[in-house]
Protein backbone atom coordinates (compact mmCIF):
# COMPACT_ATOMS: atom_id res chain seq x y z
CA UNK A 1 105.11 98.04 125.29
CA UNK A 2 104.51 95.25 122.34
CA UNK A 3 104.44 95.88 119.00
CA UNK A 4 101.60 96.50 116.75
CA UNK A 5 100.93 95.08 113.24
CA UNK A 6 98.86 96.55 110.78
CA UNK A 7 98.27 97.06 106.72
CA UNK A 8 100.18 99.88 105.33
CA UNK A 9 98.15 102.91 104.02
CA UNK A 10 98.91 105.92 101.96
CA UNK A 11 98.38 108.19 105.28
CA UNK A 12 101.64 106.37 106.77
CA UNK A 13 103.57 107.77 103.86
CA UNK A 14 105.88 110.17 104.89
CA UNK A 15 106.54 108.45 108.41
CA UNK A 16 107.76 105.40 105.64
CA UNK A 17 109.52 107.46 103.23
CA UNK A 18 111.38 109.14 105.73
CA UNK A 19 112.52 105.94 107.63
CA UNK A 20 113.42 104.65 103.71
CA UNK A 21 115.46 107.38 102.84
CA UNK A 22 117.45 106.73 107.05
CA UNK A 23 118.80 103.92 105.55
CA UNK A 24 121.69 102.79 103.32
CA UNK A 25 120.75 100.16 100.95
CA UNK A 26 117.35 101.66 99.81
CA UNK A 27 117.01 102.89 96.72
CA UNK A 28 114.25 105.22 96.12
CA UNK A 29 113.31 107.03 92.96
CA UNK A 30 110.48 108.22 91.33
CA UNK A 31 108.14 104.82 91.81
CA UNK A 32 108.26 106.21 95.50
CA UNK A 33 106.55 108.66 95.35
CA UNK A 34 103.36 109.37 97.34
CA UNK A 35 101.58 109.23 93.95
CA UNK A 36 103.20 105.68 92.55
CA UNK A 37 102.75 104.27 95.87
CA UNK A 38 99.44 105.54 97.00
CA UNK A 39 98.18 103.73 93.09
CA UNK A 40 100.68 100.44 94.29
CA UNK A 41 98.55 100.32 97.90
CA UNK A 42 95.20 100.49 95.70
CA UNK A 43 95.82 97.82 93.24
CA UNK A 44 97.69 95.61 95.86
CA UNK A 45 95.42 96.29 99.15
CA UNK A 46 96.30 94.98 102.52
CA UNK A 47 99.42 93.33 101.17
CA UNK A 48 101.96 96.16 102.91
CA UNK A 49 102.55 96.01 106.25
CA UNK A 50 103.75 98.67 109.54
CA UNK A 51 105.04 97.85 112.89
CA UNK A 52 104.75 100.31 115.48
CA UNK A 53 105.65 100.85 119.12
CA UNK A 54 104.03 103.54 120.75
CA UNK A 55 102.22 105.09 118.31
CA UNK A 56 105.60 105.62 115.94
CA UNK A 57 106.18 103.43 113.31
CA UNK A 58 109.45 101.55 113.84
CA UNK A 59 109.10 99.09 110.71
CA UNK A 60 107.78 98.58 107.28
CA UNK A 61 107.22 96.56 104.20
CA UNK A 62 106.32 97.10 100.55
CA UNK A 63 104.54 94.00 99.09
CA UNK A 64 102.52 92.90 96.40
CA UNK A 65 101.52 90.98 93.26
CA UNK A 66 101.69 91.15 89.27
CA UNK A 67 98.52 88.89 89.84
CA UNK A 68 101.27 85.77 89.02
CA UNK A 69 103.63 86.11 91.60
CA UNK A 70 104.14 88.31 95.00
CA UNK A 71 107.42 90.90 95.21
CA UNK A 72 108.57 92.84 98.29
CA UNK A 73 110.06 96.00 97.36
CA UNK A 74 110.96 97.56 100.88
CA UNK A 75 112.07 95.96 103.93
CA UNK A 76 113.12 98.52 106.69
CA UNK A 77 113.17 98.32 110.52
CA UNK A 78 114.57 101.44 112.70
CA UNK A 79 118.25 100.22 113.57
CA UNK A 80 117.03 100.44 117.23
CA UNK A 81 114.32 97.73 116.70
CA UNK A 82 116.28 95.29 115.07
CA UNK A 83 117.01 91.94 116.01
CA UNK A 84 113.61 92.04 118.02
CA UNK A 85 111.04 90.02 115.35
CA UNK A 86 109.84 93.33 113.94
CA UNK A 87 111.38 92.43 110.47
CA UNK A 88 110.24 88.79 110.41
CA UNK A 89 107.15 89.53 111.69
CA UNK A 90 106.16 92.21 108.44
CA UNK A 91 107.93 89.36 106.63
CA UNK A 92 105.31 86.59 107.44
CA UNK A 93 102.38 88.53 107.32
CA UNK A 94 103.42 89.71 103.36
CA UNK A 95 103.78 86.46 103.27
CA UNK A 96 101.07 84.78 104.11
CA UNK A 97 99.05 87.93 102.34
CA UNK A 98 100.48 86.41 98.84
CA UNK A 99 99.59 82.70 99.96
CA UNK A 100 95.79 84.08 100.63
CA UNK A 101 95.86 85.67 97.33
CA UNK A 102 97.47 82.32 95.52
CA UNK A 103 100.94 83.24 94.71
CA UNK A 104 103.27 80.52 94.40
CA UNK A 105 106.07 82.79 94.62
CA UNK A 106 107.98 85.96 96.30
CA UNK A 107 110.97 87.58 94.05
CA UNK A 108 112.67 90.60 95.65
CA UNK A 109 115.90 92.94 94.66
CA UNK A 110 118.94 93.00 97.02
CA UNK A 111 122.03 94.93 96.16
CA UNK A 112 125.43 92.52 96.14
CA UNK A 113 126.34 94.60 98.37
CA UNK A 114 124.30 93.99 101.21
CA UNK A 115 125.64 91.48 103.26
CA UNK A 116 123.74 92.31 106.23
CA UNK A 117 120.37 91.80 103.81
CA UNK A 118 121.18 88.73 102.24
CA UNK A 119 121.63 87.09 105.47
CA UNK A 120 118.25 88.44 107.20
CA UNK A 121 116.61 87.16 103.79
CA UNK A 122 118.10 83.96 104.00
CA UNK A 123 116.84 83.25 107.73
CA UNK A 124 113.79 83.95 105.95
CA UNK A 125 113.91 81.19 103.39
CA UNK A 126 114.57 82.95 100.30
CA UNK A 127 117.93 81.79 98.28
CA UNK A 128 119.29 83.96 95.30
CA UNK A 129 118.68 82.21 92.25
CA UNK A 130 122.11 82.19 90.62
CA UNK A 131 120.54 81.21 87.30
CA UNK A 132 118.84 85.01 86.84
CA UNK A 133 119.78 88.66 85.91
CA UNK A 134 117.30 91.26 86.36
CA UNK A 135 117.64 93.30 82.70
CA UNK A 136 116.22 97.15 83.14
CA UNK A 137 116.02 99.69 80.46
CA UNK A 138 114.83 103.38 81.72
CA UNK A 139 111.75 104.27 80.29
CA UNK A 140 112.14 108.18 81.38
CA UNK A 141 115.83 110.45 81.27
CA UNK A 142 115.86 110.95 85.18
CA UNK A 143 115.33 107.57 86.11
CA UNK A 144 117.77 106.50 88.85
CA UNK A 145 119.79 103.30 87.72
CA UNK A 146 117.89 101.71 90.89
């Protein structure tokens, strides 16, 4: 069976969240919650993308704009689907989402860390910009350093 592509919508949440929370090198806090991203869907509509394979989604992505330039927050793909398009398919379709809408650019966040990451968003043209440091400063007491 072939996979499907589709926009992402706030009834896929906890299908997403739990497949975010499956993997290391996601870091969720309280911007992910159905709340936060059911208002991030609204103001950013059919910019977030699912894959699915029989009816189960298997892949998704988080993607938007600050009406200047596009971000992707979450890239995830069930370990089992890997290496099978699923990611670089969501990947092009945020993509060409932003271009539709304009934006010149797409930033995203990537821990050091994640050497398997960097090198999936690499094959996907982005390069880390060596110049820049994000700066953060929490805003609430429980806010995860993430």
């Amino acid at each position: 069976m072939e996979y499907r592509y589709r926009p992402m919508t706030i009834g896929d949440y906890e299908e997403i969240y739990a497949l975010w929370r499956s993997l290391p090198g996601i870091a969720l806090g309280k911007a992910d919650q159905r709340q936060n991203i059911e208002a991030y869907l609204a103001r950013n509509p059919g910019q977030s993308f699912v894959g699915e394979r029989e009816g189960r989604i298997v892949g998704a992505v988080l993607c938007g704009n600050d009406g200047r330039n596009a971000y992707i927050y979450h890239m995830a793909v069930i370990p089992e689907h890997r290496r099978r398009g699923v990611a670089a398919e969501l990947v092009r379709l945020a993509l060409d989402e932003q271009k539709k809408h304009g934006r010149p650019k797409c930033h995203l966040r990537i821990f050091k860390e994640n050497a398997l990451g960097k090198a999936f968003w690499e094959r996907q043209g982005f390069s880390v910009r060596q110049e820049l440091s994000i700066m953060s400063k929490r805003l609430e007491e429980d806010c995860p350093d993430a």
